[in-house]
N, C-alpha and C. Protein backbone atom coordinates (compact mmCIF):
# COMPACT_ATOMS: atom_id res chain seq x y z
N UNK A 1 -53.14 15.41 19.93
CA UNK A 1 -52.72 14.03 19.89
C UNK A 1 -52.18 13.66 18.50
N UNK A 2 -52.99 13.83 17.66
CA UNK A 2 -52.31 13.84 16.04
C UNK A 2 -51.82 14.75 15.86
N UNK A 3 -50.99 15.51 16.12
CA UNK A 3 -50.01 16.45 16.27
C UNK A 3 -48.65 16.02 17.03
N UNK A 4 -49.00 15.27 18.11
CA UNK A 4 -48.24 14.55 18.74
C UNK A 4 -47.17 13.50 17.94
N UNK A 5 -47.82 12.58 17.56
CA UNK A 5 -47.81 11.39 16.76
C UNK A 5 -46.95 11.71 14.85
N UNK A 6 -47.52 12.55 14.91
CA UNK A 6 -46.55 13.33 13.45
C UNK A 6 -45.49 13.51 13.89
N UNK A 7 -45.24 14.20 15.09
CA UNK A 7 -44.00 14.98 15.26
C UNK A 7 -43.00 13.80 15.63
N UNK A 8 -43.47 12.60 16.63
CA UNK A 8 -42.84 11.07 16.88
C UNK A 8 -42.83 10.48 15.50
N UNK A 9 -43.34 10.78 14.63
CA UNK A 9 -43.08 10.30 12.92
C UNK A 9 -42.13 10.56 12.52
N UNK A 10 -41.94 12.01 12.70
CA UNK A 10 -40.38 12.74 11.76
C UNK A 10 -39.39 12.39 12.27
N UNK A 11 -39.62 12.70 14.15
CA UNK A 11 -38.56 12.46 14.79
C UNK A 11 -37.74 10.90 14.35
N UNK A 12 -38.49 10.08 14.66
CA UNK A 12 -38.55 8.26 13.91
C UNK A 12 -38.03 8.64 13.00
N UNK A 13 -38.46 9.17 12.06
CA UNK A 13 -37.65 8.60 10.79
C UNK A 13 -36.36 9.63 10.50
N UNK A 14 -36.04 10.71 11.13
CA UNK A 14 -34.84 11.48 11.08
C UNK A 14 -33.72 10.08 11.97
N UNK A 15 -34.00 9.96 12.99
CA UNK A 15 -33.24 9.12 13.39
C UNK A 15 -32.76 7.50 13.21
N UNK A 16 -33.66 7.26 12.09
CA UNK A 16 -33.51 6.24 11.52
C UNK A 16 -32.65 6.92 10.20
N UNK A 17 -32.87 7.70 9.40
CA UNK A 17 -32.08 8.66 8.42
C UNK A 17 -30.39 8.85 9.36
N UNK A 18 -30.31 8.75 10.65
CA UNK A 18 -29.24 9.09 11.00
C UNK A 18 -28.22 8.13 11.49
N UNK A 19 -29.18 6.89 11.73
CA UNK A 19 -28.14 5.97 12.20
C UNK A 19 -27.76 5.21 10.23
N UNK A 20 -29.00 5.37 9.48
CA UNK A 20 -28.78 4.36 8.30
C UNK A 20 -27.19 5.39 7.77
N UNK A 21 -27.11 7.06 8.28
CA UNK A 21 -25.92 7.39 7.46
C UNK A 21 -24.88 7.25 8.43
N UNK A 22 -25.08 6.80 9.89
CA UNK A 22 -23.47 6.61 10.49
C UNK A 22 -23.47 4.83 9.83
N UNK A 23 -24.17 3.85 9.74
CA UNK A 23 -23.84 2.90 8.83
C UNK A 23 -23.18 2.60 7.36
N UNK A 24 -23.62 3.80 7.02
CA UNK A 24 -23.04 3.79 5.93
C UNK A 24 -21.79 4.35 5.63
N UNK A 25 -21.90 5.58 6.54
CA UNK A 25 -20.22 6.28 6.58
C UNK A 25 -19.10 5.11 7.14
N UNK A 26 -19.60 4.30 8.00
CA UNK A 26 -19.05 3.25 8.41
C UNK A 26 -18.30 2.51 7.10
N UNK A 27 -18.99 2.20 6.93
CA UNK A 27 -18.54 1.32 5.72
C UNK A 27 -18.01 2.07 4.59
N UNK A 28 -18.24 3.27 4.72
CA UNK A 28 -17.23 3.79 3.67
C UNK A 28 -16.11 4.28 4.03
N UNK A 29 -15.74 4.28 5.36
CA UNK A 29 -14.36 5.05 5.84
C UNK A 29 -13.02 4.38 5.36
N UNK A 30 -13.05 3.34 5.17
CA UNK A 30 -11.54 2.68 4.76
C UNK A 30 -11.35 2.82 3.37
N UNK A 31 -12.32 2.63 2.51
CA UNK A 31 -12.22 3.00 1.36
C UNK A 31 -11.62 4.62 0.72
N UNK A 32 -12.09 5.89 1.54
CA UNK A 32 -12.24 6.94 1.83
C UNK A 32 -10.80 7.02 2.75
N UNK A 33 -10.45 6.83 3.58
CA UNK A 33 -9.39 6.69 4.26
C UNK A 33 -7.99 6.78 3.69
N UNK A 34 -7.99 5.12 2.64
CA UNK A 34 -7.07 4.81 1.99
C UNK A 34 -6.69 5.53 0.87
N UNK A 35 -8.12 6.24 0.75
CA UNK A 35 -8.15 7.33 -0.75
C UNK A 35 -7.37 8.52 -0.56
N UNK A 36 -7.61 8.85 0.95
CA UNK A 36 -7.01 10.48 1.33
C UNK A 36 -5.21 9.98 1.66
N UNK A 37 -5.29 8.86 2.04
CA UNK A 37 -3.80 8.06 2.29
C UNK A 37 -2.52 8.72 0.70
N UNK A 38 -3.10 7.59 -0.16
CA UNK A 38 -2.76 7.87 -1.47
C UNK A 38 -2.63 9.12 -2.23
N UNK A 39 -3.13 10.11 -1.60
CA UNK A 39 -3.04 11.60 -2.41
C UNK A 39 -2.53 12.57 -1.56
N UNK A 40 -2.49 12.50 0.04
CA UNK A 40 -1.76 13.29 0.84
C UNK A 40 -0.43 12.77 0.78
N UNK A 41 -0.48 11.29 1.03
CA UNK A 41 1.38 10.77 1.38
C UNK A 41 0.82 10.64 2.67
N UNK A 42 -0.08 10.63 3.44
CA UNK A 42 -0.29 10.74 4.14
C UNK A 42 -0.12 9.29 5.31
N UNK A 43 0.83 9.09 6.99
CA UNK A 43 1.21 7.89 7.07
C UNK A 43 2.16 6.95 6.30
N UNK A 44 3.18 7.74 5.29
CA UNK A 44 4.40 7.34 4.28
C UNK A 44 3.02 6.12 3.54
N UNK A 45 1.92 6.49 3.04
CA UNK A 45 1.22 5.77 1.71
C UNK A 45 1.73 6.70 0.77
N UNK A 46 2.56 6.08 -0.35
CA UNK A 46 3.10 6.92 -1.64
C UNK A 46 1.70 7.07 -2.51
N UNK A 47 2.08 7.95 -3.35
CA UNK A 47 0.97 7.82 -4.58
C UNK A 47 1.10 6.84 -5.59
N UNK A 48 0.16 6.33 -6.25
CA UNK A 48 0.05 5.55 -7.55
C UNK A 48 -0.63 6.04 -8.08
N UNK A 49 0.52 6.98 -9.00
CA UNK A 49 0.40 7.76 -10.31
C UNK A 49 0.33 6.26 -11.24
N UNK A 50 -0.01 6.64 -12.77
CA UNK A 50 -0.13 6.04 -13.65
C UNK A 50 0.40 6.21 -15.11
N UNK A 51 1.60 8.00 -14.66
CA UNK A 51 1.91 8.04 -15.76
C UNK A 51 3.55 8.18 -15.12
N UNK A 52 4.33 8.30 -16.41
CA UNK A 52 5.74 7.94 -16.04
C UNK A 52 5.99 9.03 -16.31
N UNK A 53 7.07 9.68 -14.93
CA UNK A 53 7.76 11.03 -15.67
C UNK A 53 8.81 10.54 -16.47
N UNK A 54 9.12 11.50 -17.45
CA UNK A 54 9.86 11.46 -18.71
C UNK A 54 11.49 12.26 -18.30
N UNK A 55 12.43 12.07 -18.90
CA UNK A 55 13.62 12.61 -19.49
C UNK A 55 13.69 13.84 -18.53
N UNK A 56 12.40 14.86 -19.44
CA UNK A 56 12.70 16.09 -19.47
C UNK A 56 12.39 16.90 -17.79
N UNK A 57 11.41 16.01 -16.96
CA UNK A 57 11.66 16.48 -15.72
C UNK A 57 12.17 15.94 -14.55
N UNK A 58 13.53 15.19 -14.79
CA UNK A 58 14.08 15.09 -14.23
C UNK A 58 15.06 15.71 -13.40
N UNK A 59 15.45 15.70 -12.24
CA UNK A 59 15.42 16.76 -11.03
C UNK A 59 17.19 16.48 -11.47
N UNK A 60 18.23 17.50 -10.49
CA UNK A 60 19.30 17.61 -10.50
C UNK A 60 19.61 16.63 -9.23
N UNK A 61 18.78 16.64 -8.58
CA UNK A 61 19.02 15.88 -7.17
C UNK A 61 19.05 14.12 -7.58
N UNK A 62 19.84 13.50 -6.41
CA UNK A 62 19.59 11.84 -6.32
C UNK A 62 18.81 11.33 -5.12
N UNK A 63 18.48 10.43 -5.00
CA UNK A 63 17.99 10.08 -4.07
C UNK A 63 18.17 8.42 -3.86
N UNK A 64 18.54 7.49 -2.60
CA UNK A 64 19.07 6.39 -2.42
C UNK A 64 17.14 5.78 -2.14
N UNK A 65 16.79 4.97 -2.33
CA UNK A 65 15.92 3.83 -2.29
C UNK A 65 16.15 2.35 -1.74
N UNK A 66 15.75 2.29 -0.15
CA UNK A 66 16.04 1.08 0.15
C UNK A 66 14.73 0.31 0.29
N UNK A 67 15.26 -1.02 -0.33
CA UNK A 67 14.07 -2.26 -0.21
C UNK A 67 13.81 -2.93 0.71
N UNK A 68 12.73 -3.25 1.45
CA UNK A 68 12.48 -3.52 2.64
C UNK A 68 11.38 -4.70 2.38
N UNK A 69 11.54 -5.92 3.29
CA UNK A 69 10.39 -6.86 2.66
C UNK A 69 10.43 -7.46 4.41
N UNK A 70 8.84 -8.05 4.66
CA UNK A 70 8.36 -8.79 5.80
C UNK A 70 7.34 -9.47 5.49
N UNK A 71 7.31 -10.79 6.03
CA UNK A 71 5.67 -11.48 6.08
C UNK A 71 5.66 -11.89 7.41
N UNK A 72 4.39 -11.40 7.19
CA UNK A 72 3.09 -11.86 8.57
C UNK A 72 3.68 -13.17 8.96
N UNK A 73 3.19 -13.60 10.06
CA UNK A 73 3.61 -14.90 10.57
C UNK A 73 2.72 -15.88 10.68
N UNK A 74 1.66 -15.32 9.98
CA UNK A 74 0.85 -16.20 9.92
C UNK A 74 0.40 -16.72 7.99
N UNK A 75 1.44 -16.29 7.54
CA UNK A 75 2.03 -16.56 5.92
C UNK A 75 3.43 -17.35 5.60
N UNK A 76 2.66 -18.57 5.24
CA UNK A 76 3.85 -19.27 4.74
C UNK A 76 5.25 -19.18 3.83
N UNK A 77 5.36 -17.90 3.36
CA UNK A 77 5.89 -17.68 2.56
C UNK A 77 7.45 -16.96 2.91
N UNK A 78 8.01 -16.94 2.55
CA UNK A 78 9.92 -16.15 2.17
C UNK A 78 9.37 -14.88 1.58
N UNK A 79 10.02 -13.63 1.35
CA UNK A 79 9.67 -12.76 0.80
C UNK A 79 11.32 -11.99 0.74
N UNK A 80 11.97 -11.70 -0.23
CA UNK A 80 12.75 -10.14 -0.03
C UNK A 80 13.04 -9.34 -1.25
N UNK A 81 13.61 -8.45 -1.08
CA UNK A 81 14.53 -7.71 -2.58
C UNK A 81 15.47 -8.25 -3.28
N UNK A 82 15.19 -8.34 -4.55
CA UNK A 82 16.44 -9.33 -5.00
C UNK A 82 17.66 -8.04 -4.79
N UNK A 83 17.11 -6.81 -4.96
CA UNK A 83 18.61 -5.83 -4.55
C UNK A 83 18.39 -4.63 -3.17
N UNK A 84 19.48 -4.34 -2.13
CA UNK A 84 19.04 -4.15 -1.57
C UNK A 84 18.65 -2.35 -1.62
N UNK A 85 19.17 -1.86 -2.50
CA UNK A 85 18.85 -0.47 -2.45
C UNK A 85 19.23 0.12 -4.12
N UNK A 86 18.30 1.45 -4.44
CA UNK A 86 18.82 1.71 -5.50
C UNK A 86 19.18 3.01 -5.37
N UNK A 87 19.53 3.70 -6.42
CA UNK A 87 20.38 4.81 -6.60
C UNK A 87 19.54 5.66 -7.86
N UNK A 88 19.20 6.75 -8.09
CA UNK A 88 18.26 7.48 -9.18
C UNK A 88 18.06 8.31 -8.98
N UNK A 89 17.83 9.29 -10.27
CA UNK A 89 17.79 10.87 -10.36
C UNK A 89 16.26 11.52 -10.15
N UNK A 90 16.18 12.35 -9.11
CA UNK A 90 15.06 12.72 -9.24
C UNK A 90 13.96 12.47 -10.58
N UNK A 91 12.99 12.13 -10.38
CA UNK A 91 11.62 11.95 -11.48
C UNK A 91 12.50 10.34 -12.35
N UNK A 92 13.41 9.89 -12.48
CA UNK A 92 13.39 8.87 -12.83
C UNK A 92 12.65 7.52 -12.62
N UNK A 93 12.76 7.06 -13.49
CA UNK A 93 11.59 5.53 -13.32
C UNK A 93 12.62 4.90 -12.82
N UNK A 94 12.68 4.23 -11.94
CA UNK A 94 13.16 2.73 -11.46
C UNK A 94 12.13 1.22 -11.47
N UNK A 95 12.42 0.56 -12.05
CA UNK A 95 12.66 -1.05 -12.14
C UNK A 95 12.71 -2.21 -10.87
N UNK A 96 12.49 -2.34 -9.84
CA UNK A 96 13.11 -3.34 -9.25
C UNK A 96 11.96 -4.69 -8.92
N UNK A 97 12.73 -5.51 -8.19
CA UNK A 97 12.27 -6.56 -7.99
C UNK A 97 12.35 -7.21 -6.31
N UNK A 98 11.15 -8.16 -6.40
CA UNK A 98 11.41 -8.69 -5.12
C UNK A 98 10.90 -10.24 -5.51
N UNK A 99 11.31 -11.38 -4.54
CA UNK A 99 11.09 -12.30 -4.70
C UNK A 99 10.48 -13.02 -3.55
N UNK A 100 9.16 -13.51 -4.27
CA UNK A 100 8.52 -14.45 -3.29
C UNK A 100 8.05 -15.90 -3.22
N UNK A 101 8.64 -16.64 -2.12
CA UNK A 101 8.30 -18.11 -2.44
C UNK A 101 7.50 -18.39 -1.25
N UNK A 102 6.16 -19.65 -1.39
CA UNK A 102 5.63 -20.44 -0.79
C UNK A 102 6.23 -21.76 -0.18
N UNK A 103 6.06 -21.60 0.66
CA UNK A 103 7.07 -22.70 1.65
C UNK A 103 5.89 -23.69 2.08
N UNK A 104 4.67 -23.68 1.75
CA UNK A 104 4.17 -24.29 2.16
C UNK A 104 3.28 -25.60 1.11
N UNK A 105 2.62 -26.53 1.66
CA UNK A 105 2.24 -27.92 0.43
C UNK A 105 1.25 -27.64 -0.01
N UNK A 106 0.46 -26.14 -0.25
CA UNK A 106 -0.76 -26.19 -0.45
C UNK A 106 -0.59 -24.55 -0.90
N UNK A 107 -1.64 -24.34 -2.11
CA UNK A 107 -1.44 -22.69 -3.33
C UNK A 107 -2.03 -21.85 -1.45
N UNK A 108 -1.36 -20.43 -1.79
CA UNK A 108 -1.54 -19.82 -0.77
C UNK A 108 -1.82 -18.34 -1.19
N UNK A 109 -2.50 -17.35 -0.95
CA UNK A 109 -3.21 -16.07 -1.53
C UNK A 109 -2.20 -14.91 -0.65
N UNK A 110 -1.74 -14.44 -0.94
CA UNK A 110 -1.15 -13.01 -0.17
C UNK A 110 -1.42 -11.53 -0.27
N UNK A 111 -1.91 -10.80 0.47
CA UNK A 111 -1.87 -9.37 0.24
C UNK A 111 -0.78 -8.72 0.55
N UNK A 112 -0.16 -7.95 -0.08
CA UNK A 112 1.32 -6.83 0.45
C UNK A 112 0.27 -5.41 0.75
N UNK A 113 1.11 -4.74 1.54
CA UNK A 113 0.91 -3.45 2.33
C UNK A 113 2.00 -2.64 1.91
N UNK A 114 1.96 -1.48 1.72
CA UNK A 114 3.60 -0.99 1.51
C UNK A 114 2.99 0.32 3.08
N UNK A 115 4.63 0.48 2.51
CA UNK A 115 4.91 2.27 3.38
C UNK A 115 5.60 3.12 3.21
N UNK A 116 6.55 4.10 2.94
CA UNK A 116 7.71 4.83 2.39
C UNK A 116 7.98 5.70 3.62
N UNK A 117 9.10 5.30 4.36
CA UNK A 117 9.68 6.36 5.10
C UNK A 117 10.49 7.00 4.85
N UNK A 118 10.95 8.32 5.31
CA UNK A 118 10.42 8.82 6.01
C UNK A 118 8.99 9.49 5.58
N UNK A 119 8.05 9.58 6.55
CA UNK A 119 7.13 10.07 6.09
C UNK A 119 6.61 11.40 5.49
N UNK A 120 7.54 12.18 5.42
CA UNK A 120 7.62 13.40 4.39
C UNK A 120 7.77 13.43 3.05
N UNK A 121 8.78 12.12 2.66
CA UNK A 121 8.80 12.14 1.67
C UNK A 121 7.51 11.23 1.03
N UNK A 122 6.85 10.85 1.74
CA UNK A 122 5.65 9.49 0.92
C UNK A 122 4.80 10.22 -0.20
N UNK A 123 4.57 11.83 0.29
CA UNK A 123 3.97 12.31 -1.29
C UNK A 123 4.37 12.60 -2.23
N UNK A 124 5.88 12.37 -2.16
CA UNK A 124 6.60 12.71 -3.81
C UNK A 124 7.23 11.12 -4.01
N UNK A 125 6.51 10.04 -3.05
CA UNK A 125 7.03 8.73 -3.93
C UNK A 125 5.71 8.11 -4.82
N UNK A 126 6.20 8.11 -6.27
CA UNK A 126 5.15 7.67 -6.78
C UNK A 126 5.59 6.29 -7.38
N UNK A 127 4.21 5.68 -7.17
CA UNK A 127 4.58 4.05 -7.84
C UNK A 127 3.20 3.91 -9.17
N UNK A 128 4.36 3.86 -10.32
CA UNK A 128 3.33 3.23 -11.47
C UNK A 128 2.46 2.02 -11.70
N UNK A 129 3.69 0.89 -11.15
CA UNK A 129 3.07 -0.35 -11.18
C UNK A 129 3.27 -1.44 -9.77
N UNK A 130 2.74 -1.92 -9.48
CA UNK A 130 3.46 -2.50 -8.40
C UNK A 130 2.45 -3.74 -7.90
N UNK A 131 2.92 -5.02 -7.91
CA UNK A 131 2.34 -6.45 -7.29
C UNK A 131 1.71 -5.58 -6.19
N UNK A 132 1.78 -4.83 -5.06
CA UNK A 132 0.85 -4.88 -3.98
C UNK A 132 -0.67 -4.84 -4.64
N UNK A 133 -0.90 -4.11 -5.90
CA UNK A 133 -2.18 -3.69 -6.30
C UNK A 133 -2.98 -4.52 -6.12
N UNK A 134 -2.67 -6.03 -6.35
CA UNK A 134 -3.46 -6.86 -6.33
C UNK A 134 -2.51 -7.93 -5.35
N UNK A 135 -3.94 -9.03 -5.05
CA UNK A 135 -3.55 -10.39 -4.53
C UNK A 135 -3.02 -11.02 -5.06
N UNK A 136 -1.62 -12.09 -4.64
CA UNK A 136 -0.41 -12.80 -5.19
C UNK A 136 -0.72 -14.01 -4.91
N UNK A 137 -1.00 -15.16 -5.61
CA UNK A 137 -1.62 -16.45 -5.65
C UNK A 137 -0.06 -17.63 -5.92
N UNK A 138 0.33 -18.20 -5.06
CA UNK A 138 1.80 -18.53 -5.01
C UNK A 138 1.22 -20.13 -5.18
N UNK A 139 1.68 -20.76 -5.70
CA UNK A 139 1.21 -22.46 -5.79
C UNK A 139 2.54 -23.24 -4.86
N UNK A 140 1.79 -24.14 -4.50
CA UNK A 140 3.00 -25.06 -3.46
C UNK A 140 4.71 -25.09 -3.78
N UNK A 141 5.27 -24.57 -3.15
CA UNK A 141 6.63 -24.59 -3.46
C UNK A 141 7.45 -23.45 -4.75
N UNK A 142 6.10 -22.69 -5.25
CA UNK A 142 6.59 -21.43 -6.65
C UNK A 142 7.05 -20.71 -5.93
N UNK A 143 8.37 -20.39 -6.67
CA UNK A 143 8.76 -18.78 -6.11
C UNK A 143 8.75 -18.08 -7.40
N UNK A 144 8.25 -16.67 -7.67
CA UNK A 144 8.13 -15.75 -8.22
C UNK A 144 8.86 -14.43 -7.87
N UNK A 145 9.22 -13.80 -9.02
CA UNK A 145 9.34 -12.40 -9.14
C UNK A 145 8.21 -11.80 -9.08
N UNK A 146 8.32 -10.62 -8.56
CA UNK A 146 7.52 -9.29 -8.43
C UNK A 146 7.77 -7.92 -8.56
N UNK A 147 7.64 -7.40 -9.45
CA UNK A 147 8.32 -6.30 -9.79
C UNK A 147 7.50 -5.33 -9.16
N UNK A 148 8.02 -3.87 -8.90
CA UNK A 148 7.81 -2.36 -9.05
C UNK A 148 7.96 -1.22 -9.34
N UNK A 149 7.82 -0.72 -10.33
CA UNK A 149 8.03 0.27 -10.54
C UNK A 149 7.37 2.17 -10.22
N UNK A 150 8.46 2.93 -9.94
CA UNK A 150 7.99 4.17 -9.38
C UNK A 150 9.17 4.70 -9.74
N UNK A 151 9.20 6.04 -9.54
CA UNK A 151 9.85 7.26 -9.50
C UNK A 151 10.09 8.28 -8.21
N UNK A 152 10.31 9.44 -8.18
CA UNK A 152 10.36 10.02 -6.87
C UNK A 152 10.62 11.29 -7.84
N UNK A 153 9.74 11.74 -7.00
CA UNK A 153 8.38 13.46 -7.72
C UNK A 153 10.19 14.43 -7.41
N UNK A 154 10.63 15.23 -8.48
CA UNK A 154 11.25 16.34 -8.04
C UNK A 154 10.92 17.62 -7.34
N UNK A 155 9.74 17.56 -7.41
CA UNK A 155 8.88 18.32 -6.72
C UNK A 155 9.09 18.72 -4.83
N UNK A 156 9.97 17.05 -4.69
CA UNK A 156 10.40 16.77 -3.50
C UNK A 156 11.72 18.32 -3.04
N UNK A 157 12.44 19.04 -3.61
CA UNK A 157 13.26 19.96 -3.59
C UNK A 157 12.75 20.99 -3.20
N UNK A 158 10.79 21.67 -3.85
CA UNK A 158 10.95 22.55 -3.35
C UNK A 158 9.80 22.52 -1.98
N UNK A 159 9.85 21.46 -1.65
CA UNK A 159 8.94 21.38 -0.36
C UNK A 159 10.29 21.76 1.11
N UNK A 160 10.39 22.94 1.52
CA UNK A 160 11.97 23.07 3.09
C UNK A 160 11.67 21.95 3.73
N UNK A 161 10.50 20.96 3.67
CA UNK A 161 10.51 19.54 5.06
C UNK A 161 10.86 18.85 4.61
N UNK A 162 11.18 18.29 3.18
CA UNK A 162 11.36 17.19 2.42
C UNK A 162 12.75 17.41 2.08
N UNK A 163 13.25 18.42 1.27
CA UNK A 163 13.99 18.80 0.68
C UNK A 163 15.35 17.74 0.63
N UNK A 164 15.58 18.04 2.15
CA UNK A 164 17.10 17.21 2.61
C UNK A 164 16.88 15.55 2.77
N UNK A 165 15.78 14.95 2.20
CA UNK A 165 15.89 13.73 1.98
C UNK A 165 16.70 13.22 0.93
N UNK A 166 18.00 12.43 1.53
CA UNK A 166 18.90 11.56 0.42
C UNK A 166 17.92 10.34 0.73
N UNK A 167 17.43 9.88 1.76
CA UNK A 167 17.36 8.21 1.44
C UNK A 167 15.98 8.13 1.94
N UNK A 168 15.17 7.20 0.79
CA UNK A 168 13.92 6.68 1.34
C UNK A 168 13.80 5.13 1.45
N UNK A 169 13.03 5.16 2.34
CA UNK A 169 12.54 3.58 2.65
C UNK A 169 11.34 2.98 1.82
N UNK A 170 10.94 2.16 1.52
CA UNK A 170 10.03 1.63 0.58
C UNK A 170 9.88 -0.03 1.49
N UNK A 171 8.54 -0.33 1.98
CA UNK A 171 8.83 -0.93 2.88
C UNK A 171 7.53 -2.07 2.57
N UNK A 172 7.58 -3.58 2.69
CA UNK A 172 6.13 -4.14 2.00
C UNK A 172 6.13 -5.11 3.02
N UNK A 173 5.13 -5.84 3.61
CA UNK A 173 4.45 -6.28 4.40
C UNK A 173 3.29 -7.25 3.78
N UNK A 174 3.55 -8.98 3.74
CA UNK A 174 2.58 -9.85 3.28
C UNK A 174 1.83 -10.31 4.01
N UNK A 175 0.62 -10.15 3.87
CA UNK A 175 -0.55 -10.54 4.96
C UNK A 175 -1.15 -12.22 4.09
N UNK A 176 -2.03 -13.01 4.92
CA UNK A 176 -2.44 -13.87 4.21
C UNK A 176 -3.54 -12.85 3.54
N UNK A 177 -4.19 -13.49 2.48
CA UNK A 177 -5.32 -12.59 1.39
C UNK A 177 -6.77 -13.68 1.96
N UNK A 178 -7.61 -13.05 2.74
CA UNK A 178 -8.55 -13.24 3.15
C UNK A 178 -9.74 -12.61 3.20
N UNK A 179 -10.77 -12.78 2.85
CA UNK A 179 -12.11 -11.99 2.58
C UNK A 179 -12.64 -11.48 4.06
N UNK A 180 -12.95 -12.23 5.25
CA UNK A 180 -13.02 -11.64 6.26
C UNK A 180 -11.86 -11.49 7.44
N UNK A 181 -11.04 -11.35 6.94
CA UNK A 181 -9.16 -10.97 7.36
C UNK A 181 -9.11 -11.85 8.77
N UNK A 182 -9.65 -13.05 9.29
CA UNK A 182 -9.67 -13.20 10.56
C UNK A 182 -8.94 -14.89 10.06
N UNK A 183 -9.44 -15.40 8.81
CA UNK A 183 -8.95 -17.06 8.58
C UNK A 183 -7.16 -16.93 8.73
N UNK A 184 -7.18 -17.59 9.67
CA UNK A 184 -5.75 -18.34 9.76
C UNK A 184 -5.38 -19.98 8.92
N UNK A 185 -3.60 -19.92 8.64
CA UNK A 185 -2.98 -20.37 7.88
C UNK A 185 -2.16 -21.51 8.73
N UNK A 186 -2.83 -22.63 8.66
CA UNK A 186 -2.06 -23.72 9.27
C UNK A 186 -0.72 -24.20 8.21
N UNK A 187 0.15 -24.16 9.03
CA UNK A 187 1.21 -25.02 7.27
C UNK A 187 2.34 -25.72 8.83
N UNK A 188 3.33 -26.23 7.53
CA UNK A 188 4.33 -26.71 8.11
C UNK A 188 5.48 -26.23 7.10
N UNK A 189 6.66 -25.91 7.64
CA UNK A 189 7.38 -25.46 6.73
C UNK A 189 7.83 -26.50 5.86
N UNK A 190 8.51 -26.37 4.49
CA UNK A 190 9.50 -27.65 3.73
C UNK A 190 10.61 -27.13 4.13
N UNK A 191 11.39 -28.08 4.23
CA UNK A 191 12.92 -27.92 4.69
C UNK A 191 13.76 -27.96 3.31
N UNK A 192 13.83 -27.03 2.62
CA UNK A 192 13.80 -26.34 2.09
C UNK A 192 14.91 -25.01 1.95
């Protein structure tokens, strides 16, 4: 009987040990997710490197860069590229910009999403700096610049699946910025 009762002990607490780690893996999968996203390319998520390639490894190849901008519809806001595509030499830094205004009578919080298609190339697009990193806090009627900057890995040449990419997509997506992602955004537009 106390032999019994030990063994309903371990068992108990192994299975309490097993649901506390599918809870927890739970909660760590998006974090973990987004991590393996960022370092495979994996789903056209580029990398955010932090250092700038230089001069000297810059590729012989070009590659075209088009700017792509959308908001949620449940975000008051305008969003696009102030240009619509760029032009740059392998491992070069590029510069660009996008512009976003609040259309609505009241400060409004935004998250951006990016993506880089095609999706072969998303592990040799690297971005140094870029507004998605953080939440964009727009006050009634501000429109702002938003810059990004990245490069594109030469590295891209000797991968045979990548190789024959001339043109990538770079693609951003504004969500409202919400702590439990479910609050919706009543507005009315300004005519405007």
């Amino acid at each position: 009987m106390v032999r019994t009762r030990r063994s309903n002990g371990l068992l108990g607490m192994a299975l309490v040990a097993v649901v506390g780690g599918m809870v927890g893996l739970s909660f760590a999968a998006v974090p973990l997710y987004r991590l393996f996203c960022q370092v495979t390319g994996y789903a056209g998520t580029p990398r955010t490197d932090v250092v700038e390639a230089s001069p000297a490894v810059w590729g012989e190849g070009r590659v075209t860069v088009r700017l792509d901008a959308n908001v949620n519809s449940a975000l008051p806001w305008r969003f696009r590229p102030e240009t619509a595509a760029v032009s740059l030499r392998l491992g070069e830094t590029a510069l660009v910009y996008y512009k976003a205004k609040n259309l609505s009578s009241s400060p409004v919080v935004g998250q951006a999403t990016f993506s880089v298609t095609p999706y072969k190339a998303a592990q040799y697009f690297a971005k140094i700096d870029c507004f998605c990193f953080t939440e964009q806090r727009l006050a009634p009627g501000a429109e702002v610049p938003m810059a990004v900057s990245f490069y594109v890995d030469p590295q891209i040449l000797d991968d045979p699946d990548a190789r024959d990419v001339g043109t990538i997509t770079l693609s951003y997506t504004f969500f409202p910025a919400t702590k439990d992602g479910a609050r919706k955004i009543a507005w009315r537009p300004n005519n405007d």
